[in-house]
Protein backbone atom coordinates (compact mmCIF):
# COMPACT_ATOMS: atom_id res chain seq x y z
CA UNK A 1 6.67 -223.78 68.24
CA UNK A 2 9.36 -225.48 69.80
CA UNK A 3 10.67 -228.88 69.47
CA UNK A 4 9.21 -231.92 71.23
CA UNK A 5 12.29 -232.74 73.18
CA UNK A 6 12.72 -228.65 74.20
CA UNK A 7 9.38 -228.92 75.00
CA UNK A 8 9.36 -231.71 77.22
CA UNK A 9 12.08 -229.52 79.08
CA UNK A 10 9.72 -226.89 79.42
CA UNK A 11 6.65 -228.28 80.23
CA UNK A 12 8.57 -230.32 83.31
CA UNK A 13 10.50 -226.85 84.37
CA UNK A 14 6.96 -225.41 84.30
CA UNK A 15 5.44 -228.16 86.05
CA UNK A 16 8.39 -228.11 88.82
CA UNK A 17 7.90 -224.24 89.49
CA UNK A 18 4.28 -224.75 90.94
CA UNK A 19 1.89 -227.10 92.65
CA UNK A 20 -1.16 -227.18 89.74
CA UNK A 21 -0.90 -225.67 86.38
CA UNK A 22 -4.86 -225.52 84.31
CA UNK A 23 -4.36 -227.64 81.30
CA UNK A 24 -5.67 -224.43 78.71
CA UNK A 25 -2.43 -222.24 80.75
CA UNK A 26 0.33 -224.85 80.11
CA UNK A 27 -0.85 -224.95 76.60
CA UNK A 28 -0.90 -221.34 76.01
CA UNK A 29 3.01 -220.89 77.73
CA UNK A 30 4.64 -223.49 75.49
CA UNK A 31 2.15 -222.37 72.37
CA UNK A 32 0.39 -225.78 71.57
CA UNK A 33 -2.86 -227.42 71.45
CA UNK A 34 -4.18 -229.07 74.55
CA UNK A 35 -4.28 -232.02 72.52
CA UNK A 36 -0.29 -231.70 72.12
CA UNK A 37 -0.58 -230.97 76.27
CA UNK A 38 -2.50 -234.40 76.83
CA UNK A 39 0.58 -235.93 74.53
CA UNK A 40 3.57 -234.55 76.32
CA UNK A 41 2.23 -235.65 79.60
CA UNK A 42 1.91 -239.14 78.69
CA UNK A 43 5.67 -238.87 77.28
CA UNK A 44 6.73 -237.78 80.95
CA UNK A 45 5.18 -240.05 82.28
CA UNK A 46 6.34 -242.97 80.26
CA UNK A 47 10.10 -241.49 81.61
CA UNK A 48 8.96 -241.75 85.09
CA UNK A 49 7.21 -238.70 86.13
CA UNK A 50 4.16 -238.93 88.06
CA UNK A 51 2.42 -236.25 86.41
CA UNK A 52 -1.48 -236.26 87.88
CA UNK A 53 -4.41 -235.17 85.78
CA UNK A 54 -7.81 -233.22 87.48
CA UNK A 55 -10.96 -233.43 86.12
CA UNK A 56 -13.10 -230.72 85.18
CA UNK A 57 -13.99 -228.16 82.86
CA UNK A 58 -10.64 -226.75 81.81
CA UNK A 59 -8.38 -230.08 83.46
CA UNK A 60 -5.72 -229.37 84.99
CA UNK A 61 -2.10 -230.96 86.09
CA UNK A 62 0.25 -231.57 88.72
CA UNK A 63 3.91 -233.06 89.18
CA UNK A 64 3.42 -235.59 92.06
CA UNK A 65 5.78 -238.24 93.76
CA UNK A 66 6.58 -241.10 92.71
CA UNK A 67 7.96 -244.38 93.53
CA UNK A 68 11.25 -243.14 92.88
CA UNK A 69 12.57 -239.13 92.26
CA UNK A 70 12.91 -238.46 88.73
CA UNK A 71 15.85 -235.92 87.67
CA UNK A 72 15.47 -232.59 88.77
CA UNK A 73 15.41 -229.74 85.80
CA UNK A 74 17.88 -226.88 87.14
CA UNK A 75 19.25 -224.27 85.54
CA UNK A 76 22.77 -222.66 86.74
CA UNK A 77 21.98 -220.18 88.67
CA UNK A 78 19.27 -222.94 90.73
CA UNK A 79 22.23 -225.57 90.36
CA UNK A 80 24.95 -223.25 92.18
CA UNK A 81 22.65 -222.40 94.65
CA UNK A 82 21.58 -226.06 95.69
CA UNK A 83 25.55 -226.76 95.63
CA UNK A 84 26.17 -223.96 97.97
CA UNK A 85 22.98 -224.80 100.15
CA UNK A 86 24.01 -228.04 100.13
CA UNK A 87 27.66 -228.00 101.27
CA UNK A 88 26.47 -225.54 104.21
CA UNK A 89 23.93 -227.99 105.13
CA UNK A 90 26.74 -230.30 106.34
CA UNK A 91 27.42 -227.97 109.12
CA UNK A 92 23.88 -226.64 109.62
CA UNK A 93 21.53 -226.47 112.09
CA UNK A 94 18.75 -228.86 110.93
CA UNK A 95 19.26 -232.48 113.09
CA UNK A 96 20.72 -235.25 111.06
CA UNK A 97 21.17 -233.39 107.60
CA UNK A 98 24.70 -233.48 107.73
CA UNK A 99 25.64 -236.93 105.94
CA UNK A 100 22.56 -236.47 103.44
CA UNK A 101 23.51 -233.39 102.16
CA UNK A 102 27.08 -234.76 101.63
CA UNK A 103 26.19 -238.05 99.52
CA UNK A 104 23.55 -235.41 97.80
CA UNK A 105 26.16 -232.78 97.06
CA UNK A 106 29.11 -235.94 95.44
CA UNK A 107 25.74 -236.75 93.08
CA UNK A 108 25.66 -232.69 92.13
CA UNK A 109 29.32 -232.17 91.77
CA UNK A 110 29.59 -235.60 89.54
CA UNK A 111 27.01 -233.99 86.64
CA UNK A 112 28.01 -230.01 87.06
CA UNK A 113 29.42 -228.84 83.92
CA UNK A 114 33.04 -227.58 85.08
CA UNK A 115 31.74 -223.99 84.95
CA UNK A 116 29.19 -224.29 87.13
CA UNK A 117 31.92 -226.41 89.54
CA UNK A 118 34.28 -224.20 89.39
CA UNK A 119 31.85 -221.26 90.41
CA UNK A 120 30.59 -223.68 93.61
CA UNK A 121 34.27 -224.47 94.57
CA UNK A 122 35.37 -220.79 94.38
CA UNK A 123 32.67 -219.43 96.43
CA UNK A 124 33.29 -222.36 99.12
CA UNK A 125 36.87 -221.25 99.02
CA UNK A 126 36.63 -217.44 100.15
CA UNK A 127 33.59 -218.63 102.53
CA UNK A 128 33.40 -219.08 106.19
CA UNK A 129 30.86 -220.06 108.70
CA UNK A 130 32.50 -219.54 112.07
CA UNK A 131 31.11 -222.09 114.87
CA UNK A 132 27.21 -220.88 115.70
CA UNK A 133 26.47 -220.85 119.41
CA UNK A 134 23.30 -220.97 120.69
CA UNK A 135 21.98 -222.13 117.24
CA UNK A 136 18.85 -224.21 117.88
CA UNK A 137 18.72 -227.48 116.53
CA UNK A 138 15.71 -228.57 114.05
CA UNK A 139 14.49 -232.10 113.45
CA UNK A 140 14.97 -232.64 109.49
CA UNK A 141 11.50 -234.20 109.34
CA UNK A 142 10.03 -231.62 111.35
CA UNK A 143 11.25 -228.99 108.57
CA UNK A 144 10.34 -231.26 105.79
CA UNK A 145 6.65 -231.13 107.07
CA UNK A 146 6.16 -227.59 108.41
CA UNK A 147 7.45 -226.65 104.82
CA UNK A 148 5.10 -229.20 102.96
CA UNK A 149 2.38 -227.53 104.81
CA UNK A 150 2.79 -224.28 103.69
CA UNK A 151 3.32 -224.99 100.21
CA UNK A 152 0.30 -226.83 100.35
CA UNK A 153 -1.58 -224.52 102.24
CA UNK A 154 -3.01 -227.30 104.67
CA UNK A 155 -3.74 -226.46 108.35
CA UNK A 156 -1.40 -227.93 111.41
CA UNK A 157 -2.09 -229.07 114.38
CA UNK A 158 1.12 -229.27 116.81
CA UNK A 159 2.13 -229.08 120.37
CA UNK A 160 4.36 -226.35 121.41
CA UNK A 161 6.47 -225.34 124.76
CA UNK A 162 6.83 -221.91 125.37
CA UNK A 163 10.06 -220.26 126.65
CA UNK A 164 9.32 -221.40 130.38
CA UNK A 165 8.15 -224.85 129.07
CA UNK A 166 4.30 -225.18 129.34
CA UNK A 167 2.67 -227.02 126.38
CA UNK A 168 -0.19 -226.31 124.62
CA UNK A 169 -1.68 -227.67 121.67
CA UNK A 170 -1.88 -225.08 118.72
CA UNK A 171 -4.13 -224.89 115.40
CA UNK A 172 -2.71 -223.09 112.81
CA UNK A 173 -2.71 -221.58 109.38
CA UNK A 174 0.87 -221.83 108.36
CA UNK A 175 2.55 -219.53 105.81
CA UNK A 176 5.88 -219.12 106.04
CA UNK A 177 9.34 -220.58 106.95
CA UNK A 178 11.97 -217.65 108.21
CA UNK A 179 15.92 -218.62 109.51
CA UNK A 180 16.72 -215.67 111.46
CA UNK A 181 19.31 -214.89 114.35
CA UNK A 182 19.92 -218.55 114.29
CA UNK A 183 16.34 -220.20 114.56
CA UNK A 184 14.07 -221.51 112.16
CA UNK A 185 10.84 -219.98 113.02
CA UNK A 186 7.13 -220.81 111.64
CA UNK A 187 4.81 -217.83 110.66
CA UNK A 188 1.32 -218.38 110.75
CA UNK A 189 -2.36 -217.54 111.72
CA UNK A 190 -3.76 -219.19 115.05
CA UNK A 191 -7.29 -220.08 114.54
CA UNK A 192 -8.20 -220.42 117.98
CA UNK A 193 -6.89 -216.68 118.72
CA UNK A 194 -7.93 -215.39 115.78
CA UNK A 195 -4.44 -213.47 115.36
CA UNK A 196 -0.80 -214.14 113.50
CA UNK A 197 1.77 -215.93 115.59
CA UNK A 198 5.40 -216.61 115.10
CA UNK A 199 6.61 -219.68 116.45
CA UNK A 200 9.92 -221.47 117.14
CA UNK A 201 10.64 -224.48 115.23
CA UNK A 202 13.04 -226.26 117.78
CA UNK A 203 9.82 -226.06 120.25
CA UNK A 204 7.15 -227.92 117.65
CA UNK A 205 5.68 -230.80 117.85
CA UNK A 206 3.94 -231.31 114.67
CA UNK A 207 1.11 -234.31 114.95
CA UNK A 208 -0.29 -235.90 111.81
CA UNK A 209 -2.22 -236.00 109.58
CA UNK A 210 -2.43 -232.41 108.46
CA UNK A 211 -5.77 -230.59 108.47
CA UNK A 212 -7.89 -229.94 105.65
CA UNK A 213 -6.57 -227.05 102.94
CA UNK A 214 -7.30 -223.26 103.67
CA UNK A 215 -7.68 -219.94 101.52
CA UNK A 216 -4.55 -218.31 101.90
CA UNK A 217 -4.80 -214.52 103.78
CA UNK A 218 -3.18 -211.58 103.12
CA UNK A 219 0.62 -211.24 105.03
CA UNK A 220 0.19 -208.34 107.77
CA UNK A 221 3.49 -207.60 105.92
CA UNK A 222 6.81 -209.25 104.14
CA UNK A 223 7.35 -212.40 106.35
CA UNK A 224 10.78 -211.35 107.32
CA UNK A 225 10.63 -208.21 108.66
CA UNK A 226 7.48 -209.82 110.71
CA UNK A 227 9.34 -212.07 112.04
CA UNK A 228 12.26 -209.67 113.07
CA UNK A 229 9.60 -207.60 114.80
CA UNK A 230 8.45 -210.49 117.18
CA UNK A 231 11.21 -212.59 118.01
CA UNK A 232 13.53 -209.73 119.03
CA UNK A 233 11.80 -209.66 121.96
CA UNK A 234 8.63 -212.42 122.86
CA UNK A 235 9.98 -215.71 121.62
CA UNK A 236 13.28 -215.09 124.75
CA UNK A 237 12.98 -216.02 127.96
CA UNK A 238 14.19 -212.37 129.20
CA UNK A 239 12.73 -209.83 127.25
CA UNK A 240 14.25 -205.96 127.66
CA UNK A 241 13.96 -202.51 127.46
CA UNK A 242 16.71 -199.84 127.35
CA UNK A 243 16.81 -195.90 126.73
CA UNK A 244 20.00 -195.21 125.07
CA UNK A 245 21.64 -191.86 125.38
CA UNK A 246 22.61 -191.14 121.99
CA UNK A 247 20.50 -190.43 118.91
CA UNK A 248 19.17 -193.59 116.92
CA UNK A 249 21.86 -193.79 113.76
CA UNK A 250 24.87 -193.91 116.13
CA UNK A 251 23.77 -196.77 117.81
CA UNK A 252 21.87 -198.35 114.32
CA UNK A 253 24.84 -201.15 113.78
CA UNK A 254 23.85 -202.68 117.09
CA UNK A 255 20.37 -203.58 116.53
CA UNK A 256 20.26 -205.27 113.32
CA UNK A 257 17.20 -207.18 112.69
CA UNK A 258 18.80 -210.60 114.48
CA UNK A 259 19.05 -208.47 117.71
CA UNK A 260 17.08 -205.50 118.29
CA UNK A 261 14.38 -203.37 117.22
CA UNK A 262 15.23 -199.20 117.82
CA UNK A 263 12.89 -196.37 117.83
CA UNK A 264 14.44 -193.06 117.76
CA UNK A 265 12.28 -190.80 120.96
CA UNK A 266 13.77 -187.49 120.06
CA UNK A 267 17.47 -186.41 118.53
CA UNK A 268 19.55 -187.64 121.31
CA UNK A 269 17.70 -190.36 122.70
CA UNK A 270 16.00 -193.59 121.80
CA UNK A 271 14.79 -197.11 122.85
CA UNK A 272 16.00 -200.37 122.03
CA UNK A 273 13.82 -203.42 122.82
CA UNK A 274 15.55 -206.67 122.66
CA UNK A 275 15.63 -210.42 124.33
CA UNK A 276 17.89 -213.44 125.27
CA UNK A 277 17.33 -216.35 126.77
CA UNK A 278 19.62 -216.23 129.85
CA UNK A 279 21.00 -212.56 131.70
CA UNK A 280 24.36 -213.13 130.53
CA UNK A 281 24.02 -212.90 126.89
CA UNK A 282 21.59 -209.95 127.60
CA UNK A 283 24.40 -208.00 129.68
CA UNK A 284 26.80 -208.70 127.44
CA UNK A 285 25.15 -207.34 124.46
CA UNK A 286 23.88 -204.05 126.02
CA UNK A 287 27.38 -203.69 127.35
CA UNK A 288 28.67 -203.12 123.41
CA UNK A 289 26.14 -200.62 122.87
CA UNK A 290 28.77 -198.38 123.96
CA UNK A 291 26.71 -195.26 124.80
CA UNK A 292 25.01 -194.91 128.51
CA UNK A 293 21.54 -196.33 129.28
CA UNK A 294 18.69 -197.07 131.31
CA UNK A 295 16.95 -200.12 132.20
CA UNK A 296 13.39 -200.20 132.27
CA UNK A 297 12.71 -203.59 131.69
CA UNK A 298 13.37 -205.91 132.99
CA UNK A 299 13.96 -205.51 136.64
CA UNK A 300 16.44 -208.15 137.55
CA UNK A 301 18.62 -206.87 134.48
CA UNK A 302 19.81 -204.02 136.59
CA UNK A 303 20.63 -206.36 139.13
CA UNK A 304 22.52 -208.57 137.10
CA UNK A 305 24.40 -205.91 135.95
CA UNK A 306 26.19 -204.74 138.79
CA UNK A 307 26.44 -208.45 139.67
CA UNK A 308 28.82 -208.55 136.50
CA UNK A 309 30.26 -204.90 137.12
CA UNK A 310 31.12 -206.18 140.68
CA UNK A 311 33.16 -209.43 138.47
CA UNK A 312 35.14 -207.57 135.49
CA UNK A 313 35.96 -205.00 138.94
CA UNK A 314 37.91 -207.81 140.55
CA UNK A 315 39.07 -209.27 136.83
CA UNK A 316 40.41 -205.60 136.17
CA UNK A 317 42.32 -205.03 139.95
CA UNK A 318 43.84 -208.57 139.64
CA UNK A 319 45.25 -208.04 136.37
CA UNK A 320 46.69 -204.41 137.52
């Protein structure tokens, strides 16, 4: 049996690694009575955790908030990661993060044991993040409470702007957050069309309060690779269509999962279905496929494309 001081330790880790914990569980991981349970949670408490109690049969608990945040229980491999998280935050693409996660990351740094410092500063040192782009912007507090939501498994209701800007008010089941190609996106069930969705965080408008708390469904499949699937192409304004002339794992380093999605058609031809939001981006990235293609969607791509032929033409003649 351990210790009631190591126990306190584990009975807050446990309590910080999930939203509700059944009193008989908790006293069956740390090998106690729920008597001993009952005791330790009044001892957190007393140090300023707001640990709630739930009636019933079996009782049950759950680390709430408080007046004021309580320390954190981390080990090193959580600690490095916040410190990493943290320091790229001040560069990121989430809308006003930047100074927090500075003053949070001094506070880190000031109680790291110099291992665990010296493993944050030597990662930071062979690092880069090169300037980002295009990179959509994200309100912190929008973030914050999209990702409370699914956590909590409560429904949303938000307005949203599609890619040519109409709004429409959206109900929704929401699962999952997922950064890809430089967007935060939102994965979750739309009630009204009875169907998943994947959404674009820059273009929510979340409203409040949240809606009551839903039975969680299955995932059509990992959250990811879900995501990958629909914003390669529907979530850009210009979504397009190519048959590439050579067979699928020559051209397999241009359509990584931020980019493209490729379907081999037979051993020396496949299809690559992609989007951007404006022509330019689009031509430019099907001109580093490097093998010859067709167009098939969409139509104006074709035209644009000889409208930029026509311009590295003159670029090429002035030079010579």
């Amino acid at each position: 049996m351990l210790e009631t001081s190591a126990r306190l330790l584990r009975m807050l880790s446990l309590l910080q690694s999930r939203r509700d914990w059944g009193g008989p569980e908790l006293a069956q991981r740390l090998d106690v009575t729920a008597r001993t349970v009952r005791r330790d949670v009044e001892r957190l408490r007393a140090l300023g955790y707001p640990v709630h109690a739930t009636s019933g049969t079996a009782g049950g608990y759950r680390l709430g908030a408080g007046a004021r945040l309580p320390p954190l229980l981390l080990d090193d491999e959580e600690a490095v990661a916040v410190a990493l998280c943290l320091r790229t935050g001040a560069g990121g693409t989430v809308e006003g993060i930047e100074e927090t996660s500075v003053r949070a990351l001094a506070k880190l740094e000031q109680v790291l044991p110099s291992r665990l410092r010296h493993r944050v500063q030597a990662m930071q040192a062979v690092t880069v993040q090169p300037p980002r782009p295009g990179a959509s912007v994200v309100a912190q507090q929008v973030l914050t409470a999209l990702g409370a939501a699914c956590r909590d498994h409560e429904r949303l209701r938000f307005d949203y702007r599609d890619h040519g800007g109409t709004t429409t008010r959206r109900t929704v089941e929401p699962y999952r957050l997922v950064h890809h190609g430089r967007r935060w996106y939102l994965l979750a069930y739309d009630t009204e069309r009875d169907d998943w969705r994947t959404f674009r965080v820059d273009r929510i408008a979340p409203m409040s309060p949240t809606g009551p708390r839903f039975t969680p469904r299955e995932l059509p499949e990992d959250a990811a690779a879900y995501v990958a699937k629909g914003v390669t192409s529907r979530a850009y304004r210009y979504q397009a269509r190519l048959v590439l002339h050579a067979p699928a794992e020559v051209v397999t380093r241009f359509a990584w999962s931020g980019f493209g999605m490729l379907t081999a058609l037979d051993e020396n031809t496949c299809e690559l279905r992609t989007g951007f939001e404006t022509l330019d981006s689009l031509a430019m990235y099907v001109g580093m496929v490097g093998v010859e293609f067709e167009v098939r969607e969409p139509p104006e791509l074709a035209a644009h494309l000889r409208a930029v032929a026509a311009r590295l033409t003159r670029a090429a003649d002035a030079a010579g």
